[in-house]
PDB file of N, CA and C in Angstrom:
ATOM      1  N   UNK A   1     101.611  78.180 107.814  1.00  0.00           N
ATOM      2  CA  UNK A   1     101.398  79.531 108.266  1.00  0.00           C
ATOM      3  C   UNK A   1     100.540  80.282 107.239  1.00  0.00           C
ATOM      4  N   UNK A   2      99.438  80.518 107.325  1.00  0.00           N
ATOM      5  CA  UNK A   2      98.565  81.452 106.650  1.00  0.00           C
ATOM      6  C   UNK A   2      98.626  82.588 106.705  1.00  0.00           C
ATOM      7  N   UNK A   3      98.829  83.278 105.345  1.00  0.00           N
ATOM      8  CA  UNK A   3      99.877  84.485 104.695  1.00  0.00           C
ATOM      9  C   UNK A   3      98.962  85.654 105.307  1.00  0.00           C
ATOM     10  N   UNK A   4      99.728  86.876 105.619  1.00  0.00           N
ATOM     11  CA  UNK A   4      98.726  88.138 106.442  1.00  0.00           C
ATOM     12  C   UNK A   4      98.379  88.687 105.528  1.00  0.00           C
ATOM     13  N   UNK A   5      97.856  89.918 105.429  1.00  0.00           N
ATOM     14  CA  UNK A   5      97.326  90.965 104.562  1.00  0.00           C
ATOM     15  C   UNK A   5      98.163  91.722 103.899  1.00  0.00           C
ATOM     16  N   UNK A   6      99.502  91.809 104.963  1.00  0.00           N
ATOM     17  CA  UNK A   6     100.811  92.651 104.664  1.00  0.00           C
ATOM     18  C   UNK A   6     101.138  91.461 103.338  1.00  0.00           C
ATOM     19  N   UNK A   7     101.380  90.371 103.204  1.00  0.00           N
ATOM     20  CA  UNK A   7     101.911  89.645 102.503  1.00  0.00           C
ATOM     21  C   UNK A   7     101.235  89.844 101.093  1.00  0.00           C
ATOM     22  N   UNK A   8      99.623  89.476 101.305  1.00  0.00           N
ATOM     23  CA  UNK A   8      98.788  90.152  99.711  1.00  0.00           C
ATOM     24  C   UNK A   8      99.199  90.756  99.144  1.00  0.00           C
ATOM     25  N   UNK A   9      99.252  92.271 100.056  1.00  0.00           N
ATOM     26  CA  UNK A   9      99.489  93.359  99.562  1.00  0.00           C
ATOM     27  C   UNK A   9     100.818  93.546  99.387  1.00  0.00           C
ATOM     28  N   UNK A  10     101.786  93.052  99.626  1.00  0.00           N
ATOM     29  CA  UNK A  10     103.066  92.686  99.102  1.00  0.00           C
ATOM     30  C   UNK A  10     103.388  92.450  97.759  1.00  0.00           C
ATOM     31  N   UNK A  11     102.772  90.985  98.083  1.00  0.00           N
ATOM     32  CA  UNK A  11     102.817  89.953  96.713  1.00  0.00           C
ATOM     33  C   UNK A  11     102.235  91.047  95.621  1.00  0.00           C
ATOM     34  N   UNK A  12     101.075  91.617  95.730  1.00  0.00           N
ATOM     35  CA  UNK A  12     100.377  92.633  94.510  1.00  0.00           C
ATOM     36  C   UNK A  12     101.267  93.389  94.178  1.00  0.00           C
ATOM     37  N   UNK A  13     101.932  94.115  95.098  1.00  0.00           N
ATOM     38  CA  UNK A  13     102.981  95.408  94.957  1.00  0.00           C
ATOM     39  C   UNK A  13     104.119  94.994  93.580  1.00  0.00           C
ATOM     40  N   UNK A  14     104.325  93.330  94.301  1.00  0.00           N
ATOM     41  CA  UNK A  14     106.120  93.133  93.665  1.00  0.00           C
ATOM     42  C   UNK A  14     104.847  92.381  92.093  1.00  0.00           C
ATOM     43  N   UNK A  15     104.289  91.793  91.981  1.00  0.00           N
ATOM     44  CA  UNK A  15     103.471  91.716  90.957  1.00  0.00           C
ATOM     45  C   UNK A  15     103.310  92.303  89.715  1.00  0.00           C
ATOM     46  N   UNK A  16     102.784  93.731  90.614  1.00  0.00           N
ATOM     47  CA  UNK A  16     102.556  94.776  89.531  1.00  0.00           C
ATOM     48  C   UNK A  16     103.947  95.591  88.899  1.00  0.00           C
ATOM     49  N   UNK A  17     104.790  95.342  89.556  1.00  0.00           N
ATOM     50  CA  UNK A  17     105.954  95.716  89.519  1.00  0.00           C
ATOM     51  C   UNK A  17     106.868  95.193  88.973  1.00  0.00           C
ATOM     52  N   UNK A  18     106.287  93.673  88.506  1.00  0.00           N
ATOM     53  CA  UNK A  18     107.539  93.133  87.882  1.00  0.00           C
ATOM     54  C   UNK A  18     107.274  92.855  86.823  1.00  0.00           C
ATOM     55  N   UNK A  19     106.315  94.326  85.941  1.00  0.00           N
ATOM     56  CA  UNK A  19     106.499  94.563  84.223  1.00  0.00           C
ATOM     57  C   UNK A  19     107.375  96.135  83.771  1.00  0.00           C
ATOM     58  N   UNK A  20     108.616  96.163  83.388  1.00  0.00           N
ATOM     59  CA  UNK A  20     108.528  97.435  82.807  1.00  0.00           C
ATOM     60  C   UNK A  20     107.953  98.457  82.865  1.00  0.00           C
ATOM     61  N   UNK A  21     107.103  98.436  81.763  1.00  0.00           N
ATOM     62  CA  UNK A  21     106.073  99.358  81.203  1.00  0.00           C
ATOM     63  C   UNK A  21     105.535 100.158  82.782  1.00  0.00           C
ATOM     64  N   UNK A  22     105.348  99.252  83.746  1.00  0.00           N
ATOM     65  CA  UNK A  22     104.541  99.675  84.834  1.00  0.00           C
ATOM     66  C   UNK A  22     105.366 100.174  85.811  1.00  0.00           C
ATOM     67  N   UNK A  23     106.307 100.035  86.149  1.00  0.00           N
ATOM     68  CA  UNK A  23     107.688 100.927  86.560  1.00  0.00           C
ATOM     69  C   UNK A  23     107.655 101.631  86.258  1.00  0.00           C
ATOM     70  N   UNK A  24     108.143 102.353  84.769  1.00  0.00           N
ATOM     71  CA  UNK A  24     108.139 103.272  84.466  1.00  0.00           C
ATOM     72  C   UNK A  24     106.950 103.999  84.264  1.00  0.00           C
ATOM     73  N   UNK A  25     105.495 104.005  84.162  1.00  0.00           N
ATOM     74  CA  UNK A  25     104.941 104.558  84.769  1.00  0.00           C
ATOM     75  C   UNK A  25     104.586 104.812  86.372  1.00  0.00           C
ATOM     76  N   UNK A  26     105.406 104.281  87.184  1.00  0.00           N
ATOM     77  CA  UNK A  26     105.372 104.515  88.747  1.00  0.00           C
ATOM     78  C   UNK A  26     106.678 105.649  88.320  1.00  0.00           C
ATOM     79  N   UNK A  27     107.299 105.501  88.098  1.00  0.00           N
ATOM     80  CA  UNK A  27     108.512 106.573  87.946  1.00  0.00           C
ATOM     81  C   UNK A  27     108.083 107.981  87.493  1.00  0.00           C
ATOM     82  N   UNK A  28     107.122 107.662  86.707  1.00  0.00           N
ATOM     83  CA  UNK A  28     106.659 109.097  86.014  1.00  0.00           C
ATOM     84  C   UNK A  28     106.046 109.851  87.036  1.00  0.00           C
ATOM     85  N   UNK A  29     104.919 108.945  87.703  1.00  0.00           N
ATOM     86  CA  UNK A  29     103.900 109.454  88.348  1.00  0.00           C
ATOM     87  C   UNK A  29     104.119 109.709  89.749  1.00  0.00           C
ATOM     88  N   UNK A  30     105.715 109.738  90.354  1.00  0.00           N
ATOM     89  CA  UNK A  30     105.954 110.181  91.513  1.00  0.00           C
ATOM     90  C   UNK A  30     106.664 111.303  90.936  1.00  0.00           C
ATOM     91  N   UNK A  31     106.868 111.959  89.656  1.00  0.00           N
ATOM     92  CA  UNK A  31     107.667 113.208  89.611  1.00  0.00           C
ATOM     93  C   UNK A  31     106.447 113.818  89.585  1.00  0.00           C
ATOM     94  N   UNK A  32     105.241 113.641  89.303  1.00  0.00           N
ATOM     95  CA  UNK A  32     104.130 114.483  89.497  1.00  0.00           C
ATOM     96  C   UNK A  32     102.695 113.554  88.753  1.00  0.00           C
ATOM     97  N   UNK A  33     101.908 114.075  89.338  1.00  0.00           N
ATOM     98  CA  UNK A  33     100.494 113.213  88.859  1.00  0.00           C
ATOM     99  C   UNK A  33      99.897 113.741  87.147  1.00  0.00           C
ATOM    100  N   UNK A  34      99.359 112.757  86.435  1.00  0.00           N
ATOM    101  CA  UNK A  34      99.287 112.650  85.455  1.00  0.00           C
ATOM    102  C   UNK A  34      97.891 112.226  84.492  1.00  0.00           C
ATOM    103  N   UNK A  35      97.473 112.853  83.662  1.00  0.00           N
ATOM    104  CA  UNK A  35      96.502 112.242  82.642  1.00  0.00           C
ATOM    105  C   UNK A  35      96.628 111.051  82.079  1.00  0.00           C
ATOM    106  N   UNK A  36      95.725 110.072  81.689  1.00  0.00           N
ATOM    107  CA  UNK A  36      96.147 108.437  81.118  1.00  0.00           C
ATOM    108  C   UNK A  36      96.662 109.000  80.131  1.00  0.00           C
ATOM    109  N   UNK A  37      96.576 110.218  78.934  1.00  0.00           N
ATOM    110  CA  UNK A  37      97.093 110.367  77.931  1.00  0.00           C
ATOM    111  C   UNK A  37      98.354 111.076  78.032  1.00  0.00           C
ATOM    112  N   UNK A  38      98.955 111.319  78.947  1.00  0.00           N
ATOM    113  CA  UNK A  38     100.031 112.386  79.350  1.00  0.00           C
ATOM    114  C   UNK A  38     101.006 111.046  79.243  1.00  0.00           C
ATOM    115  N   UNK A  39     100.520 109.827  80.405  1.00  0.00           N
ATOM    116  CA  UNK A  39     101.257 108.936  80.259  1.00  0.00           C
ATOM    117  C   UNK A  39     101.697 108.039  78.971  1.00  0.00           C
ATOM    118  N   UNK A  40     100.650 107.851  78.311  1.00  0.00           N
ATOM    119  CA  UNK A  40     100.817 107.102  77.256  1.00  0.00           C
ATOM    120  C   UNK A  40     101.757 107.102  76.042  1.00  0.00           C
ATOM    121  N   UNK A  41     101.558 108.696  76.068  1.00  0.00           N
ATOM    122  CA  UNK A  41     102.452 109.876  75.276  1.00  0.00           C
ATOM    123  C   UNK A  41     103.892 109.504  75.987  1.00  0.00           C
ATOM    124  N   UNK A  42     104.119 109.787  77.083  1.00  0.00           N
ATOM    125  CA  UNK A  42     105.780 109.823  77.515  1.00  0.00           C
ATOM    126  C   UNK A  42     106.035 107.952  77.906  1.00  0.00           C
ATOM    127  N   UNK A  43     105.202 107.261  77.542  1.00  0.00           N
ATOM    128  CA  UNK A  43     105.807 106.151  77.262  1.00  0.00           C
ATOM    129  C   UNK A  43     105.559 105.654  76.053  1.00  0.00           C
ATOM    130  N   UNK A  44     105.101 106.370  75.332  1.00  0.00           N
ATOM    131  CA  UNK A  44     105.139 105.672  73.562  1.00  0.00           C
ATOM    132  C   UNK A  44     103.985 104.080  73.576  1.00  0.00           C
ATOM    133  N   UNK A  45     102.818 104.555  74.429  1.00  0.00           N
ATOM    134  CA  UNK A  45     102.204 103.376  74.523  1.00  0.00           C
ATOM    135  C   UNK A  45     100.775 103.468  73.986  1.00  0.00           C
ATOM    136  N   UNK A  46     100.137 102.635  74.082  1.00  0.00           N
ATOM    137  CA  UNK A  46      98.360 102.656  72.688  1.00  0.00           C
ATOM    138  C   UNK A  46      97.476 103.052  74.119  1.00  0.00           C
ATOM    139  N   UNK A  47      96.799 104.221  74.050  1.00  0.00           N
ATOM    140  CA  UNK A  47      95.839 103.536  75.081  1.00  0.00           C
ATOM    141  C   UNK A  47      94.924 102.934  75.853  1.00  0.00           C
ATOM    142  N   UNK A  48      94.848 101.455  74.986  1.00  0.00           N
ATOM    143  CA  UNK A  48      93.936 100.175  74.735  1.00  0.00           C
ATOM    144  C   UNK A  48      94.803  99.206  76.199  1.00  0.00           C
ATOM    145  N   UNK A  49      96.315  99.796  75.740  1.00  0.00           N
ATOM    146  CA  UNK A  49      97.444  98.876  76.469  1.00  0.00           C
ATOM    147  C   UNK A  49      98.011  99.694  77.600  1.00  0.00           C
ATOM    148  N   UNK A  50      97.546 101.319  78.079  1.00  0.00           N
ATOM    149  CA  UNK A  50      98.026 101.653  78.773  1.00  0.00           C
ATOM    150  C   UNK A  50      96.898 101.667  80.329  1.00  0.00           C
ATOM    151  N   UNK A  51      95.629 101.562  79.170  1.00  0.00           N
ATOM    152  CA  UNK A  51      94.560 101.265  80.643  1.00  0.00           C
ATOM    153  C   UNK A  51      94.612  99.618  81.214  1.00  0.00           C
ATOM    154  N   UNK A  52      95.271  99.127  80.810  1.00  0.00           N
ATOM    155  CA  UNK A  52      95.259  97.767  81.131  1.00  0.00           C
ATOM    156  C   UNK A  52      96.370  97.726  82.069  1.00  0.00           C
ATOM    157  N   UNK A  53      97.602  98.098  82.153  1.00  0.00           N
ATOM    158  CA  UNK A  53      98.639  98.435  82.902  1.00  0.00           C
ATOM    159  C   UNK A  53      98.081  99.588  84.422  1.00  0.00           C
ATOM    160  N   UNK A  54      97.772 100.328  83.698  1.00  0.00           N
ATOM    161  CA  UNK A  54      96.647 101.145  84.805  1.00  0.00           C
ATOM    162  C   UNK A  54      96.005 100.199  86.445  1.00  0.00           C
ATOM    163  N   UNK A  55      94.990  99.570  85.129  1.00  0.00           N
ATOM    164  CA  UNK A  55      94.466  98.710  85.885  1.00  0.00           C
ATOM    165  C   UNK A  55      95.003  97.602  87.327  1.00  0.00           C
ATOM    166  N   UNK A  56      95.695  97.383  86.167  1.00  0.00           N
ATOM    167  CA  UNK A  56      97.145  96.423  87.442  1.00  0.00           C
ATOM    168  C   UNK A  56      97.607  97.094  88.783  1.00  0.00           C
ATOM    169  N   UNK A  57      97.495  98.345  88.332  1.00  0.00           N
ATOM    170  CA  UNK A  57      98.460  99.222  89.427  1.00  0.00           C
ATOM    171  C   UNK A  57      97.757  99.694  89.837  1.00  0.00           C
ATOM    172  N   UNK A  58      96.371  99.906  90.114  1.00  0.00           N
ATOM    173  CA  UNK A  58      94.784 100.728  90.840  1.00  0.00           C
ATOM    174  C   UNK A  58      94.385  99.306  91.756  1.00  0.00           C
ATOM    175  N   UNK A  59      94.585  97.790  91.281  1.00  0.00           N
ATOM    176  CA  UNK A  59      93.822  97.153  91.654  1.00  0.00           C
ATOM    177  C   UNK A  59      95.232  96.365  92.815  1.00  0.00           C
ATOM    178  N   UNK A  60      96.719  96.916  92.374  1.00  0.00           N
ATOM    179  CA  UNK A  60      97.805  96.333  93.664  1.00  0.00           C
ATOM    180  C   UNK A  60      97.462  97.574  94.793  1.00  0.00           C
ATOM    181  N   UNK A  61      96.671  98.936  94.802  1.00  0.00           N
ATOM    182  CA  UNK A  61      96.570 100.039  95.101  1.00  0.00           C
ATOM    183  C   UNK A  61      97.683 100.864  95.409  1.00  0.00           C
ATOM    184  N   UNK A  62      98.686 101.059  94.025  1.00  0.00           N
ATOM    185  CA  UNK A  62     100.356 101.382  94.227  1.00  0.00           C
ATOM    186  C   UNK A  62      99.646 102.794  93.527  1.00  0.00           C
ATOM    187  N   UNK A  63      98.552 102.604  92.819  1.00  0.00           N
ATOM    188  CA  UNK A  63      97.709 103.885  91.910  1.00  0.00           C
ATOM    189  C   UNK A  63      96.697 104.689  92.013  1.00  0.00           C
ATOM    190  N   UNK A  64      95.933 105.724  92.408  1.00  0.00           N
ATOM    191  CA  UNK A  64      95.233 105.925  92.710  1.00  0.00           C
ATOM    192  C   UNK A  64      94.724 106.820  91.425  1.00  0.00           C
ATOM    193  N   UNK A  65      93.140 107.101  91.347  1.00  0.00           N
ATOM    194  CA  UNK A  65      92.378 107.836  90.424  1.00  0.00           C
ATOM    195  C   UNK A  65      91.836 108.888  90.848  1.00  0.00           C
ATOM    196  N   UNK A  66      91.827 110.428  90.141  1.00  0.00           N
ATOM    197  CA  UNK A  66      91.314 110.822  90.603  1.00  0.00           C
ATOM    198  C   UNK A  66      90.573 112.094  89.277  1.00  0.00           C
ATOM    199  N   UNK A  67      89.209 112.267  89.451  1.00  0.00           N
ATOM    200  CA  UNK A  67      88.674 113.223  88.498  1.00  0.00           C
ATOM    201  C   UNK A  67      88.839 114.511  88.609  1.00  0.00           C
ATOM    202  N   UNK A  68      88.331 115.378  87.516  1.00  0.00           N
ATOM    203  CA  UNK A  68      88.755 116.661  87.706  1.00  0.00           C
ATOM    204  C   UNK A  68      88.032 117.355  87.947  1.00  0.00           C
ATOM    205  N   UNK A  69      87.189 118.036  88.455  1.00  0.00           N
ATOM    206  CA  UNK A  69      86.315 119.138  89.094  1.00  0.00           C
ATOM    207  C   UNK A  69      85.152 119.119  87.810  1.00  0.00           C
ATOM    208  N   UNK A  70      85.356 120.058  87.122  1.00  0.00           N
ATOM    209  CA  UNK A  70      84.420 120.374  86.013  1.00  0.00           C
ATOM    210  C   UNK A  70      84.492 119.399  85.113  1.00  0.00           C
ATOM    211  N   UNK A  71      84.929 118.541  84.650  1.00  0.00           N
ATOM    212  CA  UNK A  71      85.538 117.620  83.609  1.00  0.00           C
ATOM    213  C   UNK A  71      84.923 116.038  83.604  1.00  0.00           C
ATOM    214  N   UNK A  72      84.264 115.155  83.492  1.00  0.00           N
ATOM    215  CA  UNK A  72      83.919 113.909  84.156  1.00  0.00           C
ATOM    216  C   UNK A  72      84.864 112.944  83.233  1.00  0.00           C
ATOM    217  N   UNK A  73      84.959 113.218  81.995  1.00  0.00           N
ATOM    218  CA  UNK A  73      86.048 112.894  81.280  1.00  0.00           C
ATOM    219  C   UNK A  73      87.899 112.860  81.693  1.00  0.00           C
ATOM    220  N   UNK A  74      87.807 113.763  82.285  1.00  0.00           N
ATOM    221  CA  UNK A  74      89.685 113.571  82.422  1.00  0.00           C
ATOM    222  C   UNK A  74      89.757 112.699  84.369  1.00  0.00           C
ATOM    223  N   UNK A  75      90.851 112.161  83.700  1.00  0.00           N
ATOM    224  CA  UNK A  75      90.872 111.357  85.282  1.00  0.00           C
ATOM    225  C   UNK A  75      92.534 111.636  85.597  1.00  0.00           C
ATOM    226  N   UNK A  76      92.964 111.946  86.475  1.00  0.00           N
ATOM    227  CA  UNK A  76      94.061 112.129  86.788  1.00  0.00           C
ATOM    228  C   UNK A  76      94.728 111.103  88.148  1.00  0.00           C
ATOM    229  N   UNK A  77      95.953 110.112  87.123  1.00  0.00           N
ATOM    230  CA  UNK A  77      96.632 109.365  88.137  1.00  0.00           C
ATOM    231  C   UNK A  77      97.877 109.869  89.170  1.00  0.00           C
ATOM    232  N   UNK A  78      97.652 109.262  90.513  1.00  0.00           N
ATOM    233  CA  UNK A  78      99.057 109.452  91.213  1.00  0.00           C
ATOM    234  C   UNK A  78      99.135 108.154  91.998  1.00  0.00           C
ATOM    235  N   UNK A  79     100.607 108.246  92.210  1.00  0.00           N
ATOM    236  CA  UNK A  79     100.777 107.237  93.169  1.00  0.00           C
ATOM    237  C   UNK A  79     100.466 107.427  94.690  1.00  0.00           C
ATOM    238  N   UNK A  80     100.039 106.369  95.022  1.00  0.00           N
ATOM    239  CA  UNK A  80      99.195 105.937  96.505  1.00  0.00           C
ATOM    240  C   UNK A  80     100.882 105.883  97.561  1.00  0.00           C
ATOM    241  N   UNK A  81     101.228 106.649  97.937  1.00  0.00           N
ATOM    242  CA  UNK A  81     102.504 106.885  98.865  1.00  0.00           C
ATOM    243  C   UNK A  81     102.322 104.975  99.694  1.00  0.00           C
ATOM    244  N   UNK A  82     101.065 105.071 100.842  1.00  0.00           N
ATOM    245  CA  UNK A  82     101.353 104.488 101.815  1.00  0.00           C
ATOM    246  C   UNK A  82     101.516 102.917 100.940  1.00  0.00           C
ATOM    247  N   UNK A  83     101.098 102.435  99.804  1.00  0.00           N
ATOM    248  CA  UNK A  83     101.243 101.331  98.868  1.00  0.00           C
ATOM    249  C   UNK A  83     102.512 101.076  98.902  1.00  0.00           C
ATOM    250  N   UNK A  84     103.645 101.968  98.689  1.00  0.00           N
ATOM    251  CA  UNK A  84     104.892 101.733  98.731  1.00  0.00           C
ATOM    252  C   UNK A  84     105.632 101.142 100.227  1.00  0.00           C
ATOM    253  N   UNK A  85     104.996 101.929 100.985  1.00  0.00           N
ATOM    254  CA  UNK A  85     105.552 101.331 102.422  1.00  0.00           C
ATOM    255  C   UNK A  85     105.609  99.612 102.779  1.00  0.00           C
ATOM    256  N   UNK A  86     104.787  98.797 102.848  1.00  0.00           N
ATOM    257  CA  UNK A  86     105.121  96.951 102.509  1.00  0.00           C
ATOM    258  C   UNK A  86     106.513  97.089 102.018  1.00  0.00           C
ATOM    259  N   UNK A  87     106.704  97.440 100.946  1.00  0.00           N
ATOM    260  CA  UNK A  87     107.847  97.065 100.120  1.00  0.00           C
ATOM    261  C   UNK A  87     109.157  97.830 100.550  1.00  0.00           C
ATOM    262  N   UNK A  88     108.756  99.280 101.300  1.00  0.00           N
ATOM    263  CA  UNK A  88     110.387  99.431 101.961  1.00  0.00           C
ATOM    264  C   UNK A  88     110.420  98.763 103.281  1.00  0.00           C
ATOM    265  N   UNK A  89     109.709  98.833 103.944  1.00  0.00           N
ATOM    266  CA  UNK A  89     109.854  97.584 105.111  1.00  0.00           C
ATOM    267  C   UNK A  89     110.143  96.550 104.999  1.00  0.00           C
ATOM    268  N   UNK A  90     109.891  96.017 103.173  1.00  0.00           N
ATOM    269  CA  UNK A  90     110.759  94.582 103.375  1.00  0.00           C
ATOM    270  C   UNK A  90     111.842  95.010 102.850  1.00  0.00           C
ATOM    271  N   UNK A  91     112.358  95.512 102.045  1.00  0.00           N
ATOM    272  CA  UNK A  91     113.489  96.239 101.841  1.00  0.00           C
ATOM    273  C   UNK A  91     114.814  96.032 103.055  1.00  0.00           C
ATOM    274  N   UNK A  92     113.867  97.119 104.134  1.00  0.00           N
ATOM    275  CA  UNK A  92     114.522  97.624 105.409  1.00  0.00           C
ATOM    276  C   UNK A  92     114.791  95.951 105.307  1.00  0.00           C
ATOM    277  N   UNK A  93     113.847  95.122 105.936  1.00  0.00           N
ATOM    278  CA  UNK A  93     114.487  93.994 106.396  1.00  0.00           C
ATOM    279  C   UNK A  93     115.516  92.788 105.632  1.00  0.00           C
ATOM    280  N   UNK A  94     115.492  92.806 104.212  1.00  0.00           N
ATOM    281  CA  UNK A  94     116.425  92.405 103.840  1.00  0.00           C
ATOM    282  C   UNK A  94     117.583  92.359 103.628  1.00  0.00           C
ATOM    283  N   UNK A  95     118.080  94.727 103.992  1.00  0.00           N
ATOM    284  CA  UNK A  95     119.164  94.934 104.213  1.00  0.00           C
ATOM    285  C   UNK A  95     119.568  94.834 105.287  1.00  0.00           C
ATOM    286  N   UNK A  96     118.607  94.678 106.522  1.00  0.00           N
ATOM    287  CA  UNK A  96     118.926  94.564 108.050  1.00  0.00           C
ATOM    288  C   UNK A  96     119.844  92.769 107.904  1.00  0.00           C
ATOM    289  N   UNK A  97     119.291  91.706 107.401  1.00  0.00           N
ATOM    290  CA  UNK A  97     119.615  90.445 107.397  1.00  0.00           C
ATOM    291  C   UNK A  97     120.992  90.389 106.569  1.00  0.00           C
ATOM    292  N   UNK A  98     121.193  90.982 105.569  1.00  0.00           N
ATOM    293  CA  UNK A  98     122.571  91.112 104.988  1.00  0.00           C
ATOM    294  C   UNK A  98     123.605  92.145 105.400  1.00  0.00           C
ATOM    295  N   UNK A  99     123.157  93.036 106.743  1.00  0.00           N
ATOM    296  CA  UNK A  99     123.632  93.466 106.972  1.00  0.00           C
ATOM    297  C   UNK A  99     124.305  93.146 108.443  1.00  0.00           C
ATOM    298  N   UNK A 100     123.665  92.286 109.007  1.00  0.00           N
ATOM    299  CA  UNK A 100     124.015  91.219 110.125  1.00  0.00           C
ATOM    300  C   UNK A 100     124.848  89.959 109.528  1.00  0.00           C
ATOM    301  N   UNK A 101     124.676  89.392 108.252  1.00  0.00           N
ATOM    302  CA  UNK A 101     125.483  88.375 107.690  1.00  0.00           C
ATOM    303  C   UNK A 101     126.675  89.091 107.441  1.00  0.00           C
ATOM    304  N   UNK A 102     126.765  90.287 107.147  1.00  0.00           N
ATOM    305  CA  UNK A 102     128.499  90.857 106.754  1.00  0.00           C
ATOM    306  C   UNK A 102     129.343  90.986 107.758  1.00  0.00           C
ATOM    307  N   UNK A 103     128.289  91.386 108.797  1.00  0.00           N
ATOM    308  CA  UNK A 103     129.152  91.777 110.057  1.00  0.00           C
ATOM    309  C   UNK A 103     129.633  90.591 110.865  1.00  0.00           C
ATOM    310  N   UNK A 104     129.200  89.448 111.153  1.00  0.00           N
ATOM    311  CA  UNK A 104     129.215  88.105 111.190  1.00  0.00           C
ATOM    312  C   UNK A 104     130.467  87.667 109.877  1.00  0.00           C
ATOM    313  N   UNK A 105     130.253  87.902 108.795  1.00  0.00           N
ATOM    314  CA  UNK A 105     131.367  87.404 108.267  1.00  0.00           C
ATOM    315  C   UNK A 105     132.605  88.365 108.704  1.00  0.00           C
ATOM    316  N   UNK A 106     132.529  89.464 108.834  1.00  0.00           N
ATOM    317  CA  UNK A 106     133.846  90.194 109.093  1.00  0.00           C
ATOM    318  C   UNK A 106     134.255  89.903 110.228  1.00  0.00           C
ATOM    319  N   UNK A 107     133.571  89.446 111.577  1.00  0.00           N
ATOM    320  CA  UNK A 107     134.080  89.149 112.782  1.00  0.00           C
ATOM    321  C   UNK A 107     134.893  88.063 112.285  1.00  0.00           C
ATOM    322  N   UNK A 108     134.119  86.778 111.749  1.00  0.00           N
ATOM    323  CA  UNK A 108     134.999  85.411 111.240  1.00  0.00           C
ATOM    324  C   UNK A 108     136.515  86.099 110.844  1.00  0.00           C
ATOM    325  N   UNK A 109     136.352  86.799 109.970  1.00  0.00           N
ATOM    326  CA  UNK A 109     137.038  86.839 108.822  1.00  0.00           C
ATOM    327  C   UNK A 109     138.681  87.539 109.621  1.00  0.00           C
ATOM    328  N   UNK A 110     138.125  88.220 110.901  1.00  0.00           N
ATOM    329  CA  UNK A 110     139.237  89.401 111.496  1.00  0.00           C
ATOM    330  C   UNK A 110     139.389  88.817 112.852  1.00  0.00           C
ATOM    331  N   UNK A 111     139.177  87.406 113.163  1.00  0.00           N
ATOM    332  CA  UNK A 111     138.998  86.770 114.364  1.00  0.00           C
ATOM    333  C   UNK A 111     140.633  86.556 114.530  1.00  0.00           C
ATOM    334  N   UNK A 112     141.549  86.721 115.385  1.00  0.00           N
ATOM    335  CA  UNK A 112     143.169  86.659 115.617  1.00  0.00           C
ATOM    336  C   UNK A 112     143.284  85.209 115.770  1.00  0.00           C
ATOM    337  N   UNK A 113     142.502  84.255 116.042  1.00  0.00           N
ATOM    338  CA  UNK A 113     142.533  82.879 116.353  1.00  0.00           C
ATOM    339  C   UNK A 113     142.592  82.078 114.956  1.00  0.00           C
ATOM    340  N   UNK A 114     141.629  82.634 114.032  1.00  0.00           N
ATOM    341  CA  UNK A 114     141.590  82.096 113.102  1.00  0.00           C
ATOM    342  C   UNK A 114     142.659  82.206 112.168  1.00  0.00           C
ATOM    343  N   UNK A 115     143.068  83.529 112.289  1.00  0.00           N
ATOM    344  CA  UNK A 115     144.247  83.532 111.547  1.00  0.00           C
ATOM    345  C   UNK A 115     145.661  83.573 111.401  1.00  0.00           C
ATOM    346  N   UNK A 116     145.514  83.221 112.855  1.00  0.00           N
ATOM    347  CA  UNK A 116     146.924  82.142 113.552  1.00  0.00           C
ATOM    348  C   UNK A 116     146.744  80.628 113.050  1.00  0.00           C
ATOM    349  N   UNK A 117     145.365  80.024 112.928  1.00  0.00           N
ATOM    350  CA  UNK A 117     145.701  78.745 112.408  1.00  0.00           C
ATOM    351  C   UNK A 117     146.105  78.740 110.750  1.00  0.00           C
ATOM    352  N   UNK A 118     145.790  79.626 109.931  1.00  0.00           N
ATOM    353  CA  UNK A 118     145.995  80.059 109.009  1.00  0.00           C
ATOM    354  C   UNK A 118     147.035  79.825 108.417  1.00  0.00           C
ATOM    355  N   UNK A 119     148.162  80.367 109.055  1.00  0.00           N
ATOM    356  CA  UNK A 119     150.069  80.703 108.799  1.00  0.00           C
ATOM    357  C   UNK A 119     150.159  79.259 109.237  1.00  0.00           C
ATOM    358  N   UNK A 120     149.812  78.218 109.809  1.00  0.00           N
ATOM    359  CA  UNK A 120     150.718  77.423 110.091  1.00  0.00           C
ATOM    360  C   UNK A 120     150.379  76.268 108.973  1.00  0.00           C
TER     361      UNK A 120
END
């Protein structure tokens, strides 16, 4: 089966996502959008090593760039909302599947047949 686009862009999402450092700058940058140096500062990071993390997260497109009017120098990051969506849809569906396996086990589990053979 040859993987869709949803899956790429998946795979990039959980990718970029599965360093620290880059979490917690997704964490920052949904309480509000941010300067590379704003970030660097509230994560105690160089920023040789924070544009490189950047990078990761502009190129899964979980990040978006954006300049400042008068300024060609300051660039201001936020997070790309619809980037997140892949990942609660699989979300949704992984709690949908464990949430059909519980209910399935609780029928087993509260079945009167079964637990008549039980006692004997």
């Amino acid at each position: 089966m040859e993987p869709s686009s949803d899956d790429f862009q998946l795979n990039a999402a959980f990718g970029a996502l599965s360093d620290a450092s880059r979490r917690e700058m997704i964490r920052l940058l949904l309480q509000k959008p941010r300067r590379a140096g704003e970030l660097a500062e509230c994560i105690e990071m160089s920023p040789q090593a924070l544009s490189r993390h950047l990078r990761v997260l502009r190129k899964a497109g979980l990040v978006s760039e954006h300049g400042v009017e008068n300024d060609a120098r300051v660039r201001i990051y936020s997070v790309h909302p619809a980037a997140l969506q892949p990942i609660q849809q699989w979300m949704a569906q992984v709690e949908d599947l464990w949430r059909r396996q519980l209910h399935a086990f609780k029928a087993f589990a509260e079945n009167p047949r079964r637990a008549g053979r039980a006692k004997s």
